[in-house]
Protein backbone atom coordinates (compact mmCIF):
# COMPACT_ATOMS: atom_id res chain seq x y z
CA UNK A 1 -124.54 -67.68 -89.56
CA UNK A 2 -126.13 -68.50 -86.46
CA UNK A 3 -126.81 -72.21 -85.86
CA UNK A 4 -130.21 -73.72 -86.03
CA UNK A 5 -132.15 -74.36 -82.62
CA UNK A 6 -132.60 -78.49 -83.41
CA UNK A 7 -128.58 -78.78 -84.40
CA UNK A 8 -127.75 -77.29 -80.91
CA UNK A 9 -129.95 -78.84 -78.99
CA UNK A 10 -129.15 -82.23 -80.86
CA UNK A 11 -125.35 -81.52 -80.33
CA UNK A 12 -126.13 -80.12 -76.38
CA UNK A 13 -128.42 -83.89 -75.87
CA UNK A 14 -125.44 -85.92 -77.68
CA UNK A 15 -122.49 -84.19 -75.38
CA UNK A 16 -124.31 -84.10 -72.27
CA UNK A 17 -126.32 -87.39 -72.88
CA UNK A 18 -129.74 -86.31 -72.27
CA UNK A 19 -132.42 -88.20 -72.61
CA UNK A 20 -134.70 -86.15 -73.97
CA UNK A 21 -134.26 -82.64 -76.32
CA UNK A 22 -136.46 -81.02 -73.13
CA UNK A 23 -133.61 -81.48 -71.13
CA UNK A 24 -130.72 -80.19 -72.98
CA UNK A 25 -132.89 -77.68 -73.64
CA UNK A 26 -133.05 -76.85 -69.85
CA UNK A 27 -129.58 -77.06 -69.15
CA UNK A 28 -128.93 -74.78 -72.33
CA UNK A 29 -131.24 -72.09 -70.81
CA UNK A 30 -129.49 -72.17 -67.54
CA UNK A 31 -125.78 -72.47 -68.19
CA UNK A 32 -126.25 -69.65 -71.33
CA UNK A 33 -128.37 -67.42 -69.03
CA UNK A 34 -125.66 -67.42 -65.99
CA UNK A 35 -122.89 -67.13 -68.50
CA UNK A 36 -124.63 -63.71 -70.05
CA UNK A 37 -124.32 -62.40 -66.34
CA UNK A 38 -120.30 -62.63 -66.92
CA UNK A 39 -119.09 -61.96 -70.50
CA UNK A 40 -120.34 -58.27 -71.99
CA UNK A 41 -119.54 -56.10 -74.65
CA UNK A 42 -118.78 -57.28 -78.46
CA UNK A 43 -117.83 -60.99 -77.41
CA UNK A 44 -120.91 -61.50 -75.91
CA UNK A 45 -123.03 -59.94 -79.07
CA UNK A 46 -120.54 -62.05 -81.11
CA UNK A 47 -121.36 -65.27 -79.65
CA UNK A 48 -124.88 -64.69 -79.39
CA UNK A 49 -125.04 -64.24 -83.30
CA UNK A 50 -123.48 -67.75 -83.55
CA UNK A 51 -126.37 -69.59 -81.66
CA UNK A 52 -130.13 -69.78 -82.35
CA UNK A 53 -132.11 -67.16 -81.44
CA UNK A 54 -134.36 -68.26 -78.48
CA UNK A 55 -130.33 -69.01 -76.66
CA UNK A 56 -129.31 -65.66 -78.02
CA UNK A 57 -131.62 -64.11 -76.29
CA UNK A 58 -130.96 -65.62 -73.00
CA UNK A 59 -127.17 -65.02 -73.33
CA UNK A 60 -127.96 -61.22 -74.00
CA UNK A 61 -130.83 -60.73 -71.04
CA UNK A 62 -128.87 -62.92 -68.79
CA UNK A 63 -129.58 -64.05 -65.11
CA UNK A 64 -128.10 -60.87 -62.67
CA UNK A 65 -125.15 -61.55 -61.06
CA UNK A 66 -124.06 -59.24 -57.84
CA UNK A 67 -120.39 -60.56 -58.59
CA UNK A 68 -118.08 -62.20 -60.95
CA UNK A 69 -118.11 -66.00 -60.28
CA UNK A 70 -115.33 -68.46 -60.50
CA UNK A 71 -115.34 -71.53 -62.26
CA UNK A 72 -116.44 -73.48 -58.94
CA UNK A 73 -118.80 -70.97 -57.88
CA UNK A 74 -120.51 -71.41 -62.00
CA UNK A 75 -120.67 -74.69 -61.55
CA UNK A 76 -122.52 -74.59 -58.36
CA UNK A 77 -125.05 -71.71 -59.39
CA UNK A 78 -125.79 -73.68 -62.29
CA UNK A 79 -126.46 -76.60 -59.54
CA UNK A 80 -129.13 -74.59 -57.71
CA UNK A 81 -131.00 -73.15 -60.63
CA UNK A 82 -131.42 -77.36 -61.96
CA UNK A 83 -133.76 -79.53 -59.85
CA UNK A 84 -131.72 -82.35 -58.63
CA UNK A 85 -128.37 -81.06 -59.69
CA UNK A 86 -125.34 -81.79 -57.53
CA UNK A 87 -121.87 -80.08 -58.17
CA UNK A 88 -120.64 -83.21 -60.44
CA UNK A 89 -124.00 -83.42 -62.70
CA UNK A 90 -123.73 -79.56 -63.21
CA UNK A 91 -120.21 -79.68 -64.15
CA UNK A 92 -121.25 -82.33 -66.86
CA UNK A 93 -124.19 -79.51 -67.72
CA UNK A 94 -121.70 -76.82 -68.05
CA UNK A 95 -119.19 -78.81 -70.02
CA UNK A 96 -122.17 -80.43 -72.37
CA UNK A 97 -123.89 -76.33 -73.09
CA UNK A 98 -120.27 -74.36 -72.96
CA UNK A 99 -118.01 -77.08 -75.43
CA UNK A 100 -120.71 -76.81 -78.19
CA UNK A 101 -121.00 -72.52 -77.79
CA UNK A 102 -117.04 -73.33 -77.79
CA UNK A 103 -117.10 -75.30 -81.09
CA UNK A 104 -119.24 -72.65 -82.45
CA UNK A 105 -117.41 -69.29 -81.13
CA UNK A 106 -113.73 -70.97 -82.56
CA UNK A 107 -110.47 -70.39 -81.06
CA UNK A 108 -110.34 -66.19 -81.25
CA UNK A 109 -113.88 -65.64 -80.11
CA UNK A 110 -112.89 -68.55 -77.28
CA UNK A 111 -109.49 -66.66 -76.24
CA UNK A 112 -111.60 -63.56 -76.26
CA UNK A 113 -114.09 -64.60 -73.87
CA UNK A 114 -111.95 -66.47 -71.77
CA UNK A 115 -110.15 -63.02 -70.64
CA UNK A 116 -113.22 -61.70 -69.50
CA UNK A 117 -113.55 -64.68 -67.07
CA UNK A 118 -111.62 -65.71 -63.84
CA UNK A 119 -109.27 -68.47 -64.43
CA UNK A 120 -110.77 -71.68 -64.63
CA UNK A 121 -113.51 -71.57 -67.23
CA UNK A 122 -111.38 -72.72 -70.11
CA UNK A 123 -111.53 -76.43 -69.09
CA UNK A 124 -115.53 -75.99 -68.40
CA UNK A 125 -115.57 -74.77 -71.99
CA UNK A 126 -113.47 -77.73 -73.06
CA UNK A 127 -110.74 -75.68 -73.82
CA UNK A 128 -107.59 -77.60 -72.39
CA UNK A 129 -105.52 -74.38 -73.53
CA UNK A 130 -104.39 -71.36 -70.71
CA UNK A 131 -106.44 -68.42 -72.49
């Protein structure tokens, strides 16, 4: 059952401290929309069907990618598309919007999506666990 938009954005504000819902809601839209670009197939559909549907959405019509990006390289794409992000307050973003969709995907969905990704991503999913 996919979780309701207020209980993610409520859990996305309380891990990445946001002041407001507006900007978790932000952050959400960017980090889910750049992560769509990089996991495919039935993990992505899987995870999707965990999370509300307007983040669903974004996950499976994702930002275009030209090329698989590392962990770094995530963190500082996610940096340009958020006005006034540096490196370390996008890593924060990353970490707030990926360790909730972590929480909610559980450890096999986690492992599965992991292997899709270059090494790296675990820890910006909170995952302190080689995949």
């Amino acid at each position: 059952m996919a979780l309701r938009r207020e209980a993610f954005l409520a859990r996305v504000q309380e891990r990445g401290e946001y002041p407001t819902r507006q900007e978790a809601d932000r952050t959400a839209r960017v980090v889910l929309g750049l992560l769509g670009a990089h996991v495919v197939g039935a993990e992505r559909s899987e995870l999707a069907a965990l999370l509300p549907e307007t983040y669903a959405l974004i996950l499976l019509n994702p930002l275009q990618a030209v090329e698989p990006l590392d962990a770094e390289r995530f963190v500082r794409a996610t940096a340009a598309w958020i006005d006034g992000a540096t490196e370390q307050t996008a890593r924060w973003d990353v970490g707030a919007v990926l360790s909730v969709a972590a929480d909610e995907a559980g450890p096999d969905l986690l492992r599965r999506l992991l292997l899709q990704l270059p090494p790296g991503y675990d820890l910006l999913f909170g995952y302190l666990e080689p995949a």
